[in-house]
N, C-alpha and C. Protein backbone atom coordinates (compact mmCIF):
# COMPACT_ATOMS: atom_id res chain seq x y z
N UNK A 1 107.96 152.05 69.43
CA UNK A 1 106.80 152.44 70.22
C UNK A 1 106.71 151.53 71.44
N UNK A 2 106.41 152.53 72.51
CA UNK A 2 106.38 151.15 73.88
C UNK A 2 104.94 150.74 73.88
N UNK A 3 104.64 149.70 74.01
CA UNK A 3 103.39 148.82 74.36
C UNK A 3 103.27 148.34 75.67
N UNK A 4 104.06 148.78 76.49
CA UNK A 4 103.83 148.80 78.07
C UNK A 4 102.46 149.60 78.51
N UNK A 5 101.32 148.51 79.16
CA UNK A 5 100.11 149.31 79.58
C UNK A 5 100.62 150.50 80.47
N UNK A 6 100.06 151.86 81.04
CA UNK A 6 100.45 152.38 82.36
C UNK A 6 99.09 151.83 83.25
N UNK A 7 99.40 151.38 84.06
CA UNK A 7 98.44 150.97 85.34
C UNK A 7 97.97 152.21 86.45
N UNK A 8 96.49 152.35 86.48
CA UNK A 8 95.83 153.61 86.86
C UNK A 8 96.18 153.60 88.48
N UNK A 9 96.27 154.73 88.87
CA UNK A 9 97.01 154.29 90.17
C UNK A 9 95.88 153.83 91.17
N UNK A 10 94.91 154.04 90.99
CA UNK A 10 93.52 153.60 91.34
C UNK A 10 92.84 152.64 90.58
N UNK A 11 93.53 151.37 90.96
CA UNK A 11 92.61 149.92 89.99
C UNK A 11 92.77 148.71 90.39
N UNK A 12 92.67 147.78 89.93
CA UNK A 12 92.67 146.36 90.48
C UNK A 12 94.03 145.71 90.18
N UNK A 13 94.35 146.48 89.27
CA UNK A 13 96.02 145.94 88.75
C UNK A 13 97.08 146.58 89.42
N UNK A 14 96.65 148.18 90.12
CA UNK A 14 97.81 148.45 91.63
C UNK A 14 97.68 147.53 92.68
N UNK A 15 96.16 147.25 93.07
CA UNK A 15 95.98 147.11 94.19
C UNK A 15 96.50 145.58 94.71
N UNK A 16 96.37 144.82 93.34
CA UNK A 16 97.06 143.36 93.23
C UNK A 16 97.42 143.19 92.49
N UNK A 17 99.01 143.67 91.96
CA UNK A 17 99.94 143.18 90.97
C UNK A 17 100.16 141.81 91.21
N UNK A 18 100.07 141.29 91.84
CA UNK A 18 100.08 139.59 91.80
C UNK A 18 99.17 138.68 91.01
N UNK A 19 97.92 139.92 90.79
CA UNK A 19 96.94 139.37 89.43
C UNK A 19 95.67 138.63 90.62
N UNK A 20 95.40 138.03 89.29
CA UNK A 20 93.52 137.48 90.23
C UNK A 20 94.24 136.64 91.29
N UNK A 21 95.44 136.03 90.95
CA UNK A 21 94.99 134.68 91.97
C UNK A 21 95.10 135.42 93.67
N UNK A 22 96.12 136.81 93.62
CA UNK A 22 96.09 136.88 94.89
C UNK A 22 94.90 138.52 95.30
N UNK A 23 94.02 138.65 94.49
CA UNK A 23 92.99 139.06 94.95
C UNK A 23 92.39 138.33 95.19
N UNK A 24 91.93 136.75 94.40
CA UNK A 24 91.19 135.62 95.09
C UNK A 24 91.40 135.51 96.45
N UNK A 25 92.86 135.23 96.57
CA UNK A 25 93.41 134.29 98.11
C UNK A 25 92.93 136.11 99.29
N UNK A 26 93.68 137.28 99.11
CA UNK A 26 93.22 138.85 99.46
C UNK A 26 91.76 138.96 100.37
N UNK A 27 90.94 138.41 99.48
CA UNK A 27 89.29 139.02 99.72
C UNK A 27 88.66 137.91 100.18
N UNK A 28 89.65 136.42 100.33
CA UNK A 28 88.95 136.03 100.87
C UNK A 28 87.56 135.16 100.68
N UNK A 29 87.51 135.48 98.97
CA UNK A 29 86.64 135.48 98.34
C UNK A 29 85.85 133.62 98.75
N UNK A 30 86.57 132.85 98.69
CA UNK A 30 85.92 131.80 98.44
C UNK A 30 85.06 131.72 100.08
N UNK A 31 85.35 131.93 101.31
CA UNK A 31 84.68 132.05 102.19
C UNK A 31 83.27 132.92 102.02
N UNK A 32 83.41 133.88 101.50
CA UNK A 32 82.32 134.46 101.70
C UNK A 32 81.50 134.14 100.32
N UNK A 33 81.76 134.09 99.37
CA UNK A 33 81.29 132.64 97.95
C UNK A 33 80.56 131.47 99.47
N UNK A 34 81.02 131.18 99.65
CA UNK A 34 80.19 129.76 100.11
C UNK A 34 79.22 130.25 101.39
N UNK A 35 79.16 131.14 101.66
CA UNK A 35 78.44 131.43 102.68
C UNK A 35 77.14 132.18 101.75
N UNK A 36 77.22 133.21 100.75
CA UNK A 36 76.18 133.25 99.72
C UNK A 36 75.37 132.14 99.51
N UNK A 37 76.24 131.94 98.69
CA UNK A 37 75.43 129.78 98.09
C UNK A 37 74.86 129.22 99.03
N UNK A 38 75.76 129.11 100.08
CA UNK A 38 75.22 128.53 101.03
C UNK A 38 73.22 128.77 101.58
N UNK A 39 73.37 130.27 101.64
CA UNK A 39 72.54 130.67 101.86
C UNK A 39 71.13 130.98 100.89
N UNK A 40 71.89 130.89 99.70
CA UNK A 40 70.67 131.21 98.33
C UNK A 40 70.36 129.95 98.18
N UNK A 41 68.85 129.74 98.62
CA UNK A 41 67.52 128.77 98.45
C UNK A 41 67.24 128.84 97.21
N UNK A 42 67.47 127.50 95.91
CA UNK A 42 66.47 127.75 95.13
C UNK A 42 65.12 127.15 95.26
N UNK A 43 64.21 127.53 94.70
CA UNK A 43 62.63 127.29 94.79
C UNK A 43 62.37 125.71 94.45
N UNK A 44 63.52 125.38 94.05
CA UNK A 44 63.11 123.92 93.05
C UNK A 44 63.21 122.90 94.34
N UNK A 45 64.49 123.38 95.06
CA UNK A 45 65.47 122.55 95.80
C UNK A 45 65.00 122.66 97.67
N UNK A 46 64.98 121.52 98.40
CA UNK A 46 64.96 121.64 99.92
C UNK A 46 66.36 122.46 100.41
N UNK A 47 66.86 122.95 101.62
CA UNK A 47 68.23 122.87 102.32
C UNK A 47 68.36 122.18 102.61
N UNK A 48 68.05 120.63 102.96
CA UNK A 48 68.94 119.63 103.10
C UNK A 48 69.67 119.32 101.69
N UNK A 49 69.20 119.45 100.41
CA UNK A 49 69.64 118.81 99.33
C UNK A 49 70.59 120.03 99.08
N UNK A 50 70.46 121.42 98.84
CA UNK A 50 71.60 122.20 98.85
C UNK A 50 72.71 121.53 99.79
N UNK A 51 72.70 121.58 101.36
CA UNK A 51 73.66 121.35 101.62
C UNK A 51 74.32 120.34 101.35
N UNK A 52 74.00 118.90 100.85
CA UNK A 52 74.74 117.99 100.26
C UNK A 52 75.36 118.59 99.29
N UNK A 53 75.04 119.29 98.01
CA UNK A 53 75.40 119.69 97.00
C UNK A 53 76.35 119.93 97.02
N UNK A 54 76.09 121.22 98.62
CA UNK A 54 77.65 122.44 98.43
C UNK A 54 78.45 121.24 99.58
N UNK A 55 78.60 120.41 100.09
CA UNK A 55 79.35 119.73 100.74
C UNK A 55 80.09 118.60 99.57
N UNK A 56 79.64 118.46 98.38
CA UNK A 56 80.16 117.76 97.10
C UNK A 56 81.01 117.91 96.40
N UNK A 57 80.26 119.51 95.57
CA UNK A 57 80.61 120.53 94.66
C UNK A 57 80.83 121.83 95.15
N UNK A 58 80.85 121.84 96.11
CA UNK A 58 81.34 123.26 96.59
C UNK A 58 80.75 124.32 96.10
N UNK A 59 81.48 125.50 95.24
CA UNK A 59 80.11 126.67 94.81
C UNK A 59 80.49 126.80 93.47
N UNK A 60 80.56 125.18 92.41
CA UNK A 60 80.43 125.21 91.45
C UNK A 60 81.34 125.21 90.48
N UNK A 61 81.69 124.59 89.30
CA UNK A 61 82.60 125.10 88.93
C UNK A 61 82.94 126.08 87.87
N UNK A 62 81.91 126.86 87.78
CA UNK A 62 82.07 127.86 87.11
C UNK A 62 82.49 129.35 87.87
N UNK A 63 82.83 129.13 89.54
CA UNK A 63 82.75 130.66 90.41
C UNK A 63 84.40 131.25 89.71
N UNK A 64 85.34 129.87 89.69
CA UNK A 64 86.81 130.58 89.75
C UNK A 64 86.47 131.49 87.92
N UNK A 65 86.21 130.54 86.76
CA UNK A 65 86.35 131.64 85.53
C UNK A 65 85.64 132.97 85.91
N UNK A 66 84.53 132.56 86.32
CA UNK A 66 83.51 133.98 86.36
C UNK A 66 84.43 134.90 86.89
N UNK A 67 84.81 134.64 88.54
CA UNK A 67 85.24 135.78 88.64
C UNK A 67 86.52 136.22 88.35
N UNK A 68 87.30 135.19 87.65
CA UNK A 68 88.58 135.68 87.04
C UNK A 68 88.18 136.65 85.97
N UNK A 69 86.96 136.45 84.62
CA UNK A 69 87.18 136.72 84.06
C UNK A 69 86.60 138.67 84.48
N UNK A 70 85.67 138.56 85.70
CA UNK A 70 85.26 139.94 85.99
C UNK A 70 86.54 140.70 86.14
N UNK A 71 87.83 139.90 87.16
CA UNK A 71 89.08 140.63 87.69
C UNK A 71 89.75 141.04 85.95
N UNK A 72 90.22 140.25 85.48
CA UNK A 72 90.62 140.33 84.20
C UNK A 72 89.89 141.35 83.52
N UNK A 73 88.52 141.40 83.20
CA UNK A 73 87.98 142.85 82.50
C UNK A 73 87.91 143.79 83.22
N UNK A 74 88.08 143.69 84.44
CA UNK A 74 87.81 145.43 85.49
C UNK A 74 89.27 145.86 85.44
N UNK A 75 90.57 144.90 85.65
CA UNK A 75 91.57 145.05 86.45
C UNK A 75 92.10 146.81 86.46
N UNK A 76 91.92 146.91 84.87
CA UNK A 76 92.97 148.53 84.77
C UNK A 76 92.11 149.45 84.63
N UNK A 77 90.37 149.11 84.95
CA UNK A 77 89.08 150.27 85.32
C UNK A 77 89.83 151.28 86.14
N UNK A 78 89.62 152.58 86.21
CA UNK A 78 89.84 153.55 87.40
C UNK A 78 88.51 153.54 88.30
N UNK A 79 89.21 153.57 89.66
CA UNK A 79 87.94 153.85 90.35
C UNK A 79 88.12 155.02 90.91
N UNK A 80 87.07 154.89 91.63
CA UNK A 80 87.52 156.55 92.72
C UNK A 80 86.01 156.49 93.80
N UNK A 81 86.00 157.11 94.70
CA UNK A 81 87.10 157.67 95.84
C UNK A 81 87.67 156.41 96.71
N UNK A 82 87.38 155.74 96.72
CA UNK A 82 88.24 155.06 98.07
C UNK A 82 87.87 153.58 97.71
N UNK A 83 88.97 152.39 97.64
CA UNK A 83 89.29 151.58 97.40
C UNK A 83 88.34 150.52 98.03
N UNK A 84 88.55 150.58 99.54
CA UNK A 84 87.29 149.61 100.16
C UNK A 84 86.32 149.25 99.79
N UNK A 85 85.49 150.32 98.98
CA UNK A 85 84.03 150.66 98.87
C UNK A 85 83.97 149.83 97.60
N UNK A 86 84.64 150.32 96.67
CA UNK A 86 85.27 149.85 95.10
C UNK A 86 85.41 147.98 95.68
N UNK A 87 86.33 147.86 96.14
CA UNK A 87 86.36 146.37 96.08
C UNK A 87 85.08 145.22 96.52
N UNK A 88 84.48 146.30 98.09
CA UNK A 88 83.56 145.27 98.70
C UNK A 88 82.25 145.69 97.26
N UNK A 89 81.92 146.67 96.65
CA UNK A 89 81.11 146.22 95.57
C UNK A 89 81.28 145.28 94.36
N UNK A 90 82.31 145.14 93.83
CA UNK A 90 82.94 144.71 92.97
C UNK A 90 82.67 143.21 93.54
N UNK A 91 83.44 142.97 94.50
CA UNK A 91 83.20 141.55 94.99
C UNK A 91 81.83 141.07 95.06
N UNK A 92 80.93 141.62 95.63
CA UNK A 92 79.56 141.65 96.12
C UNK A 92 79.17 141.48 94.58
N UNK A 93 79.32 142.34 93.86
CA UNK A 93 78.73 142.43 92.15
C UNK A 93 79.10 140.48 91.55
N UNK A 94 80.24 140.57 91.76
CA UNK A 94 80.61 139.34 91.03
C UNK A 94 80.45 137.93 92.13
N UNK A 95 80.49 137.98 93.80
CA UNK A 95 79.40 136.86 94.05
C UNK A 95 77.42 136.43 93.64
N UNK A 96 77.42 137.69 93.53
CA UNK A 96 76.03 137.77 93.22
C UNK A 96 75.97 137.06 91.82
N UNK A 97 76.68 137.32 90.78
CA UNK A 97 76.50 136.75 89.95
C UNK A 97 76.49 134.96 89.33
N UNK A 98 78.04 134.93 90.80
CA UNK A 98 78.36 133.54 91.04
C UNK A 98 77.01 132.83 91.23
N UNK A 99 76.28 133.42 92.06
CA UNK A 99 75.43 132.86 92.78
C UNK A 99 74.54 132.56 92.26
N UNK A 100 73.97 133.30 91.11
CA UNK A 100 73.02 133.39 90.21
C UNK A 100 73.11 131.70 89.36
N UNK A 101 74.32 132.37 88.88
CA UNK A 101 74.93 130.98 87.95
C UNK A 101 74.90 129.40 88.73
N UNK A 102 75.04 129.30 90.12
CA UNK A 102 74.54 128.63 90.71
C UNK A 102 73.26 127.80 91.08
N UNK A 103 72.35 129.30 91.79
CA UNK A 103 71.13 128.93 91.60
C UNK A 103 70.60 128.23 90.05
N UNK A 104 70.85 128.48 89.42
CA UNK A 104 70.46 127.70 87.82
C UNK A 104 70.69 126.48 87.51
N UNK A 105 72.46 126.36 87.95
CA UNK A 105 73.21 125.06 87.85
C UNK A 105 71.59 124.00 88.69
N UNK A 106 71.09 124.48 89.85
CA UNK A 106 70.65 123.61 90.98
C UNK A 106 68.78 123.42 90.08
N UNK A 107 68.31 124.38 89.46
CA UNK A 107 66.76 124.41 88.98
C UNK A 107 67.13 123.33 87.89
């Protein structure tokens, strides 16, 4: 019996057979990760003390598992219609979450 997955021709595993690390490096992701953070105020915290933070710790070290582990559970999802739309939500879905996890790290 073959145990070879088939990869949907519409998914995260066509679109980057190179796997998370080069959808990470792809999207760009950590730029626009730090410009979120950057920007999400928590209630507890001034912006001067964020920006020390993220000039320290950067955006945490929980952003790379999180969103590996989102790429890793979506990768062989089908999407549909059109790839752009699919990724800039996807991304957007899983900084938001980064961010979340952030804001908390900081309360």
């Amino acid at each position: 019996m073959n145990n070879e997955r088939t990869v949907p021709k519409q998914s995260l595993a066509r679109l980057f057979p190179g796997g998370f690390a080069e959808y990470w490096a792809k999207c760009e992701f950590k730029k626009d990760l730090d410009q979120v953070i950057y920007t999400y105020t928590p209630a507890t915290t001034t912006a001067e003390e964020i920006k020390k933070t993220l000039a320290s710790g950067g955006y945490g070290l929980l952003a790379l598992p999180i969103a590996k582990h989102f790429f890793d559970r979506y990768q062989y999802r089908w999407f549909e219609p059109y790839e752009d739309d699919f990724i800039a939500q996807f991304k957007s879905n899983t900084i938001n979450v980064i961010a979340e996890v952030r804001r908390k790290e900081q309360l």
